[in-house]
C-alpha atoms as a PDB file:
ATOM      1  CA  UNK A   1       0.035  14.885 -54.796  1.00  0.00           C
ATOM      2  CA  UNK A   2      -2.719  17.170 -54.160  1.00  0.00           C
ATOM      3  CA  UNK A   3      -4.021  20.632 -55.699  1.00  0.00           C
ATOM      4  CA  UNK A   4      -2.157  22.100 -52.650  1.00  0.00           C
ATOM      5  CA  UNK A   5       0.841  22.154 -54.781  1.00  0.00           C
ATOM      6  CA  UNK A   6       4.201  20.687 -53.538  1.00  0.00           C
ATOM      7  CA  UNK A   7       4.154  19.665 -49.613  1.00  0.00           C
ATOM      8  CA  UNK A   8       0.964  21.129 -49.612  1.00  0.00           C
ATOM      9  CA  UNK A   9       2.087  24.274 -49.621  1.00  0.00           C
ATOM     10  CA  UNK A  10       0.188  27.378 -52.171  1.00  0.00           C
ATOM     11  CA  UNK A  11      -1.561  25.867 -55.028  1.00  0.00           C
ATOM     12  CA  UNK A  12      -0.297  23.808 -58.009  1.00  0.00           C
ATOM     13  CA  UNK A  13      -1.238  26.594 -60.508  1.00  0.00           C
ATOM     14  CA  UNK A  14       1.891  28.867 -58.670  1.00  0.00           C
ATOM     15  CA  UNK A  15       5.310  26.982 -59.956  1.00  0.00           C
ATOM     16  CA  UNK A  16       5.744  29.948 -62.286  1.00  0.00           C
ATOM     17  CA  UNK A  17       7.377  30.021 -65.188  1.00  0.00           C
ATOM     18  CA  UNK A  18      10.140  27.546 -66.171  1.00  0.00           C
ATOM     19  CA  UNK A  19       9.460  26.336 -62.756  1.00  0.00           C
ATOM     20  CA  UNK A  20      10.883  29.528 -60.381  1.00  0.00           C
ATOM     21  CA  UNK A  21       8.894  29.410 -57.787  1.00  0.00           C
ATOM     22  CA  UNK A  22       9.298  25.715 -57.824  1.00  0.00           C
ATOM     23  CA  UNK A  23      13.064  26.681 -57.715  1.00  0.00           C
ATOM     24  CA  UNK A  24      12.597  29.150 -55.254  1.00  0.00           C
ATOM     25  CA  UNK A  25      11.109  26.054 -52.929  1.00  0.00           C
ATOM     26  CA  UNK A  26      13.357  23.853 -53.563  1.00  0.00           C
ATOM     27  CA  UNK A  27      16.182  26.035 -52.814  1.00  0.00           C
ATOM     28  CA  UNK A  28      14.581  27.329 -49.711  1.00  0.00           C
ATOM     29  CA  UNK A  29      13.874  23.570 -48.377  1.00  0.00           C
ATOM     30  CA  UNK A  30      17.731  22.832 -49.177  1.00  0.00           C
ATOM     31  CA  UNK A  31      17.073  20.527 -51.832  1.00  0.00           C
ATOM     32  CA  UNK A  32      19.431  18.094 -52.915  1.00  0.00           C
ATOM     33  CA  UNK A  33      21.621  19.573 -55.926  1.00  0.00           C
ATOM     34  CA  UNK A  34      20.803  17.125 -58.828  1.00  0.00           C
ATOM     35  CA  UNK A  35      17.253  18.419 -57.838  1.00  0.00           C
ATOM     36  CA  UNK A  36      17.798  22.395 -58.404  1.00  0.00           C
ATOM     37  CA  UNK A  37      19.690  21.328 -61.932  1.00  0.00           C
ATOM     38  CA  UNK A  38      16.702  19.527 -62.719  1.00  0.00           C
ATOM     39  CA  UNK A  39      14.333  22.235 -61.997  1.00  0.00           C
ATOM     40  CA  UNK A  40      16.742  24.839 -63.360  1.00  0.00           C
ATOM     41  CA  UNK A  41      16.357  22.964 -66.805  1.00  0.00           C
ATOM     42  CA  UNK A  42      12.427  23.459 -66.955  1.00  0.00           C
ATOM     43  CA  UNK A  43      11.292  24.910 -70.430  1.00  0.00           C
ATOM     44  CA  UNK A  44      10.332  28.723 -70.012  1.00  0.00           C
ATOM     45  CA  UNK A  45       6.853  28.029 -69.693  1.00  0.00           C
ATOM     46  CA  UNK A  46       4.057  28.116 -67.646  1.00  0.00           C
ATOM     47  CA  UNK A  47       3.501  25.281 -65.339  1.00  0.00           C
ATOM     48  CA  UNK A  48      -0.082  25.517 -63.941  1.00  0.00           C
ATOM     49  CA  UNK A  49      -0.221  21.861 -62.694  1.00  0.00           C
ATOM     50  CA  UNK A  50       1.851  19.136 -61.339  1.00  0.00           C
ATOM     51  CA  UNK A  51       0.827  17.096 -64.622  1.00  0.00           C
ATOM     52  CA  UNK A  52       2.515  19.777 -66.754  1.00  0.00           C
ATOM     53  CA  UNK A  53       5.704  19.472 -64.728  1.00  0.00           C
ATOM     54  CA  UNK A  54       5.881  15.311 -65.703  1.00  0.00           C
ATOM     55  CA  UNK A  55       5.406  15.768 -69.552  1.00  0.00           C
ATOM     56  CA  UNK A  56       8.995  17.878 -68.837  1.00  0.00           C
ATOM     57  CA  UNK A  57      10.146  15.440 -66.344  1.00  0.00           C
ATOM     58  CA  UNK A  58       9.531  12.222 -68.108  1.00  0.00           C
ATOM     59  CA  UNK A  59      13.510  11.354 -68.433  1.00  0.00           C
ATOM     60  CA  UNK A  60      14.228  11.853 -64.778  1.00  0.00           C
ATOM     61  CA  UNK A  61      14.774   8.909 -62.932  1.00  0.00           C
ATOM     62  CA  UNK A  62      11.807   8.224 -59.917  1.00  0.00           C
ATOM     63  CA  UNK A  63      14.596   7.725 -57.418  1.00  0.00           C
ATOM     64  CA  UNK A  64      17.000  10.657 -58.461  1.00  0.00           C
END
């Protein structure tokens, strides 16, 4: 994926914290539900890449 951030939209460094405006993407692109509870479990932290998101996401199944 790019520096454009997810679908290319805004830039990488925006997810937020814990993810929310990750969240607020996903819920606004009518994600799939096992997606928003995987994003709703993020860490409260700041996510300033997509490589931060994967040290979080590294027991998630690549097909979920």
């Amino acid at each position: 994926m790019s520096s454009r951030g997810v679908a290319g939209r805004g830039r990488a460094s925006r997810f937020g914290r814990g993810g929310d405006n990750l969240l607020a993407y996903a819920v606004g692109s009518h994600a799939r539900p096992e997606i928003i509870t995987v994003i709703e479990g993020l860490p409260d932290k700041p996510y300033s890449t997509i490589r931060d998101l994967w040290y979080d996401l590294a027991d998630i199944p690549v097909n979920l």
